[in-house]
N, C-alpha and C. Protein backbone atom coordinates (compact mmCIF):
# COMPACT_ATOMS: atom_id res chain seq x y z
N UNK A 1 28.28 60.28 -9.18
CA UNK A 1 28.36 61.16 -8.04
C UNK A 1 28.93 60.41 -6.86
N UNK A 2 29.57 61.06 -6.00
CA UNK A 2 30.37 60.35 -5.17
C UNK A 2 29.39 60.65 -3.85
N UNK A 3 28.83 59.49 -3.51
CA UNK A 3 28.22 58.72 -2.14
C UNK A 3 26.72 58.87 -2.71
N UNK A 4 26.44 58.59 -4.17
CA UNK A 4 25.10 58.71 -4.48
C UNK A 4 24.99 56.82 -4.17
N UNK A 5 23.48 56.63 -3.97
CA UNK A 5 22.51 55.48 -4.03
C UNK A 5 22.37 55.52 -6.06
N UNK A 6 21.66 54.51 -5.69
CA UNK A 6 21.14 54.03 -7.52
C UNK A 6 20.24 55.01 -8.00
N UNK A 7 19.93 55.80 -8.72
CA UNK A 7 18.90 56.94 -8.78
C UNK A 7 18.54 57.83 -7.85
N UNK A 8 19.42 58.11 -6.97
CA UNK A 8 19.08 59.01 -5.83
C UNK A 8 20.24 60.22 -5.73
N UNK A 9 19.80 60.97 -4.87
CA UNK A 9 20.66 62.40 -4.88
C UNK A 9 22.02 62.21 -4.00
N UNK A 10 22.80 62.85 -4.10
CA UNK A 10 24.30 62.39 -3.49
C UNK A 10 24.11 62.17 -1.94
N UNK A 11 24.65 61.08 -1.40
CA UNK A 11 24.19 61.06 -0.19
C UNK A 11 24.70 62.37 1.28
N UNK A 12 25.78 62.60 0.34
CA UNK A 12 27.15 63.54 1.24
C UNK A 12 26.63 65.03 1.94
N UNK A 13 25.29 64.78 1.77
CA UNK A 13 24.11 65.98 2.20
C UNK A 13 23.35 65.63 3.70
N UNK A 14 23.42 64.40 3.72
CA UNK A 14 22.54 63.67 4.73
C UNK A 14 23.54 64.08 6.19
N UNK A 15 22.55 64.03 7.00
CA UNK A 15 23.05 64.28 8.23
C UNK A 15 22.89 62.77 8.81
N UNK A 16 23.94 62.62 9.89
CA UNK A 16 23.47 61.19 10.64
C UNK A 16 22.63 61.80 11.52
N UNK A 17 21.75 60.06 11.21
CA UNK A 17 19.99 59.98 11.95
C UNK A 17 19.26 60.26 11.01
N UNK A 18 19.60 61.23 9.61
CA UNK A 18 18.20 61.49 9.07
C UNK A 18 17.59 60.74 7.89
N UNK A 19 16.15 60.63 8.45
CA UNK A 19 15.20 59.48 7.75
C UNK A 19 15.14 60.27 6.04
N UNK A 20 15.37 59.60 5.38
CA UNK A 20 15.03 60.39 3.57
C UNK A 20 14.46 59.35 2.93
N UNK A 21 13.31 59.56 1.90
CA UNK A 21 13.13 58.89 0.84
C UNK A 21 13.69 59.61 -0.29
N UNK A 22 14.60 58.56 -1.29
CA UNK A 22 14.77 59.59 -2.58
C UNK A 22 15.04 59.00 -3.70
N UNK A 23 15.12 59.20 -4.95
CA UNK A 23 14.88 58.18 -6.06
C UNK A 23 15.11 59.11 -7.43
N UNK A 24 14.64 58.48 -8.57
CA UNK A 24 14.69 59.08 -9.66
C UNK A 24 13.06 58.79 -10.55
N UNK A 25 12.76 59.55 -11.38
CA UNK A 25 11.72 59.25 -12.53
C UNK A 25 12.34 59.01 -13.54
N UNK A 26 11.69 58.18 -13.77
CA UNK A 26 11.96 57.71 -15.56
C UNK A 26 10.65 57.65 -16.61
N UNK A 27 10.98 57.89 -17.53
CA UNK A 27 9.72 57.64 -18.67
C UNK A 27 10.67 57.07 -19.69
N UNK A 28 10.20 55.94 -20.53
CA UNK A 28 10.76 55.11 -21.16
C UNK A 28 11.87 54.73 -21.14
N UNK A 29 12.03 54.50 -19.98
CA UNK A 29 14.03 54.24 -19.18
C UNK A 29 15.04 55.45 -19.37
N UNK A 30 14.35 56.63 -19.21
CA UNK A 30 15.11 57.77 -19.36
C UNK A 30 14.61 58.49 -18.24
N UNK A 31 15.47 59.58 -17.49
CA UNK A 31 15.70 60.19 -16.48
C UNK A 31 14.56 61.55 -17.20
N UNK A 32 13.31 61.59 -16.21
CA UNK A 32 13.00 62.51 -16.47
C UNK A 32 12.74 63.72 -15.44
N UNK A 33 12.10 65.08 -15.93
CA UNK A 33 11.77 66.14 -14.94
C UNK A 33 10.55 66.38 -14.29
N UNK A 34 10.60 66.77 -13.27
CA UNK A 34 8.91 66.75 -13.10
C UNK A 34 9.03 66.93 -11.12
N UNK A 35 7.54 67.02 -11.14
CA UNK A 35 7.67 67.04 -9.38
C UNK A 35 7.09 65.49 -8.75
N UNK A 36 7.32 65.52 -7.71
CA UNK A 36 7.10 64.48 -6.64
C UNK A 36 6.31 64.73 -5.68
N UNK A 37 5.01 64.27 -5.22
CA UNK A 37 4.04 64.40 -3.86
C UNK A 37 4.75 63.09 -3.26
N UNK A 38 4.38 63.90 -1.77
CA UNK A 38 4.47 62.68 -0.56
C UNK A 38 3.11 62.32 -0.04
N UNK A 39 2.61 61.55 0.12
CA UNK A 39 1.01 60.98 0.53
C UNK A 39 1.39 60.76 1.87
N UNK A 40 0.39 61.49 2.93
CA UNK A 40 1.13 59.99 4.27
C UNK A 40 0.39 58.50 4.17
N UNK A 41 0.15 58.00 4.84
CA UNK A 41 -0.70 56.57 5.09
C UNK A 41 -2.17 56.69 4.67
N UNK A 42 -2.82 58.02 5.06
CA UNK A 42 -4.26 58.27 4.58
C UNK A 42 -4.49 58.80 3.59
N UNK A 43 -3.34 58.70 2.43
CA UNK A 43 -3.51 59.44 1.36
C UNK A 43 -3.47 61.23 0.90
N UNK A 44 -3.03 61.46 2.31
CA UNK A 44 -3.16 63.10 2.20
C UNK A 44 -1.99 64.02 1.91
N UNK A 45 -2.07 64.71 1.00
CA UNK A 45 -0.66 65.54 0.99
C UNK A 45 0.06 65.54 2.07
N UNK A 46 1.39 65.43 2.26
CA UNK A 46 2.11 66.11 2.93
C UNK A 46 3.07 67.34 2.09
N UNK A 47 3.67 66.80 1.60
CA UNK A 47 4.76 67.69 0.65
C UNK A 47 4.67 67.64 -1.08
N UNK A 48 5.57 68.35 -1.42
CA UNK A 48 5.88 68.23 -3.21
C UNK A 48 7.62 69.03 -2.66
N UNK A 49 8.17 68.54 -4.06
CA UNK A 49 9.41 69.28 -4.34
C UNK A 49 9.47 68.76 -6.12
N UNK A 50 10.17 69.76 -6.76
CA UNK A 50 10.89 69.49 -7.97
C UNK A 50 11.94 68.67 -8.41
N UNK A 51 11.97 67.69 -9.37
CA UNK A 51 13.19 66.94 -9.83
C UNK A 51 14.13 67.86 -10.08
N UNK A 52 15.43 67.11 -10.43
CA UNK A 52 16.53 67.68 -10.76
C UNK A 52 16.41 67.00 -12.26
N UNK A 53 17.06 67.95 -13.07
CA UNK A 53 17.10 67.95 -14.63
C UNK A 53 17.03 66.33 -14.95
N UNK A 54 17.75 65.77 -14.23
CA UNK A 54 17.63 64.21 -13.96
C UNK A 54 17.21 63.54 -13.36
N UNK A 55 15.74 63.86 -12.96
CA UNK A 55 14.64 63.52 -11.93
C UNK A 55 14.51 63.00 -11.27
N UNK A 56 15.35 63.17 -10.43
CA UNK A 56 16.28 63.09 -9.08
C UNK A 56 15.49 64.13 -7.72
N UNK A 57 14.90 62.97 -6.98
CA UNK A 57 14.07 64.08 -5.93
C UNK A 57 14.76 63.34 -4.48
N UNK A 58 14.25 64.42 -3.51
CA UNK A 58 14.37 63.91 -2.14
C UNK A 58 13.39 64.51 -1.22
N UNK A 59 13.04 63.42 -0.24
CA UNK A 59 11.94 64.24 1.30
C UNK A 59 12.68 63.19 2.46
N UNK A 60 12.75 64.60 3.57
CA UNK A 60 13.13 64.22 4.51
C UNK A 60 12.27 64.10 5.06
N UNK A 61 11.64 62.43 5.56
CA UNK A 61 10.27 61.94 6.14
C UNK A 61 10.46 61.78 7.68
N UNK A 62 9.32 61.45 8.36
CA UNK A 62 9.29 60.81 9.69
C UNK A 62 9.00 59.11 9.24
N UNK A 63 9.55 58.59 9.87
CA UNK A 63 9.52 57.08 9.70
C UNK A 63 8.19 56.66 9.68
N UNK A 64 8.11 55.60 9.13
CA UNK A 64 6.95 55.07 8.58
C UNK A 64 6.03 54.91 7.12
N UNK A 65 4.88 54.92 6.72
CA UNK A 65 4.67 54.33 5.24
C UNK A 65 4.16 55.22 4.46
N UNK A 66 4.59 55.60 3.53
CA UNK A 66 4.22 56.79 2.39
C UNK A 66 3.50 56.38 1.35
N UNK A 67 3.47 57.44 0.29
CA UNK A 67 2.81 57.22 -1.08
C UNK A 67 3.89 58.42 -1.65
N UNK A 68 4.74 58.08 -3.14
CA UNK A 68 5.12 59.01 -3.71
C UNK A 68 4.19 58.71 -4.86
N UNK A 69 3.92 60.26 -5.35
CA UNK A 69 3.24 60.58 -6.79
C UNK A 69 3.84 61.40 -7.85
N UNK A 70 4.47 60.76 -8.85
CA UNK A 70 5.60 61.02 -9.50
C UNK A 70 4.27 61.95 -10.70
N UNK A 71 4.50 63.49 -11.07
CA UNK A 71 3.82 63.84 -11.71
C UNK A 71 4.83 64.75 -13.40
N UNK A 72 4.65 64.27 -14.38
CA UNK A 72 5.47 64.59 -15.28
C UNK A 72 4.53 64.97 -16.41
N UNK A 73 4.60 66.29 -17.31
CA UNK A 73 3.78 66.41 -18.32
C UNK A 73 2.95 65.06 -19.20
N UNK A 74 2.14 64.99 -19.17
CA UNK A 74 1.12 64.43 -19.69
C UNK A 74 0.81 62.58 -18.91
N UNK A 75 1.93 62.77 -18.22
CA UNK A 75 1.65 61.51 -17.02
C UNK A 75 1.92 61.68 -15.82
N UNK A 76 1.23 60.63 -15.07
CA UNK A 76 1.42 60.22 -13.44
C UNK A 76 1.65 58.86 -13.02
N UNK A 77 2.58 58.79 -12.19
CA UNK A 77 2.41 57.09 -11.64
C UNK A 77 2.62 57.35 -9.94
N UNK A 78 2.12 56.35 -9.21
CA UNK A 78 1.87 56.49 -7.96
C UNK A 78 2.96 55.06 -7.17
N UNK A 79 4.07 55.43 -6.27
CA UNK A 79 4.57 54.07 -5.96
C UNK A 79 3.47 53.60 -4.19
N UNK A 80 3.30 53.13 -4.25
CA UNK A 80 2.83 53.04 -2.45
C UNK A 80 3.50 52.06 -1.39
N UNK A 81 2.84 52.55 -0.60
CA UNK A 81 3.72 51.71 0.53
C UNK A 81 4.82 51.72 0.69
N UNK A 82 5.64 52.93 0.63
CA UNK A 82 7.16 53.13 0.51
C UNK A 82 7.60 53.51 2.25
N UNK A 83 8.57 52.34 2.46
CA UNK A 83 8.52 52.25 4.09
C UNK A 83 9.56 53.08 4.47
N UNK A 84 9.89 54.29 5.44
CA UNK A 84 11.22 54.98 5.69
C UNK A 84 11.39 54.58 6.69
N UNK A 85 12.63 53.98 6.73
CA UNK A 85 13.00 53.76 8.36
C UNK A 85 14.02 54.79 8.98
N UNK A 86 13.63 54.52 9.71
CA UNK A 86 14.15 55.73 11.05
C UNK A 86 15.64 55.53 10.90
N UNK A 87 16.45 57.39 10.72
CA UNK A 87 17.94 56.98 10.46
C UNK A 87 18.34 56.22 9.25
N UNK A 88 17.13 56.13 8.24
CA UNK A 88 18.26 55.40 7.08
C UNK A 88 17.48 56.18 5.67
N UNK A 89 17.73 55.99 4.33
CA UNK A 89 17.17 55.80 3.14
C UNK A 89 17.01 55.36 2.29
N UNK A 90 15.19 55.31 2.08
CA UNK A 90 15.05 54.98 0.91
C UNK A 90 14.91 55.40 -0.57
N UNK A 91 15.72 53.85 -0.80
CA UNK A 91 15.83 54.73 -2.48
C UNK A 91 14.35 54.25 -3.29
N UNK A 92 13.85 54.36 -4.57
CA UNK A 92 12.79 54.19 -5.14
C UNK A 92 12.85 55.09 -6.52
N UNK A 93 12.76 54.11 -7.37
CA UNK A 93 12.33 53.97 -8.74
C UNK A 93 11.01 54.45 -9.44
N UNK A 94 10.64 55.55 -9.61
CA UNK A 94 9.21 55.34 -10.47
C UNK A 94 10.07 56.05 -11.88
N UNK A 95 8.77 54.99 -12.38
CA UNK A 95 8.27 54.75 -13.89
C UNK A 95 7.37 55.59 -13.96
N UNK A 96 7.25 56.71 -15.29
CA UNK A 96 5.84 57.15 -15.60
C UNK A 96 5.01 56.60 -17.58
C-alpha cells in the first residue's frame, strides 16, 4: 500500500497533526481478524473498532499512554504502555 507503516493502515488518510495508534494482529505470524480495545492509563475502556480482513486496525488517540487489547476467536493478548505522541503514529504489533 502506498504510504502504509509496517502492519498499519495506509497512512494517506491521516490528516496533519493527527495523533493515531495503528498496527496489525497476528496469530502464528499470520494476519489475523478480530477487534481491538483501547484502555486509557487506568485501564478503562475507551474505544473498540474491527480489523480489516488483514487485521489491520486504527484509533485516533489523545497523546499519551494506552493499553491495546487485541481480541480474536478463542484468544486475547494485551500490548501496554503504548505511548502516542502528539501529531505522530504509532505503529504496534500484537501477537495473539
Amino acid at each position: 500500500m502506498c504510504g502504509a507503516q509496517i502492519g498499519g493502515p495506509s497512512l494517506d488518510t491521516l490528516k496533519p497533526g493527527e495523533t493515531a495508534i495503528q498496527g496489525q494482529i497476528t496469530q502464528g505470524g499470520e494476519p489475523v481478524s478480530g477487534y481491538v480495545r483501547l484502555l486509557d492509563s487506568t485501564g478503562e475502556f475507551t474505544a473498540e473498532v474491527p480489523t480489516s480482513a488483514t487485521g489491520q486496525f486504527r484509533f485516533y488517540a489523545a497523546e499519551g499512554t494506552w493499553t491495546l487489547r487485541a481480541l480474536v476467536p478463542g484468544a486475547k493478548a494485551d500490548r501496554t504502555v503504548v505511548v502516542a505522541d502528539s501529531g505522530g503514529v504509532t505503529d504496534v504489533a500484537i501477537a495473539v
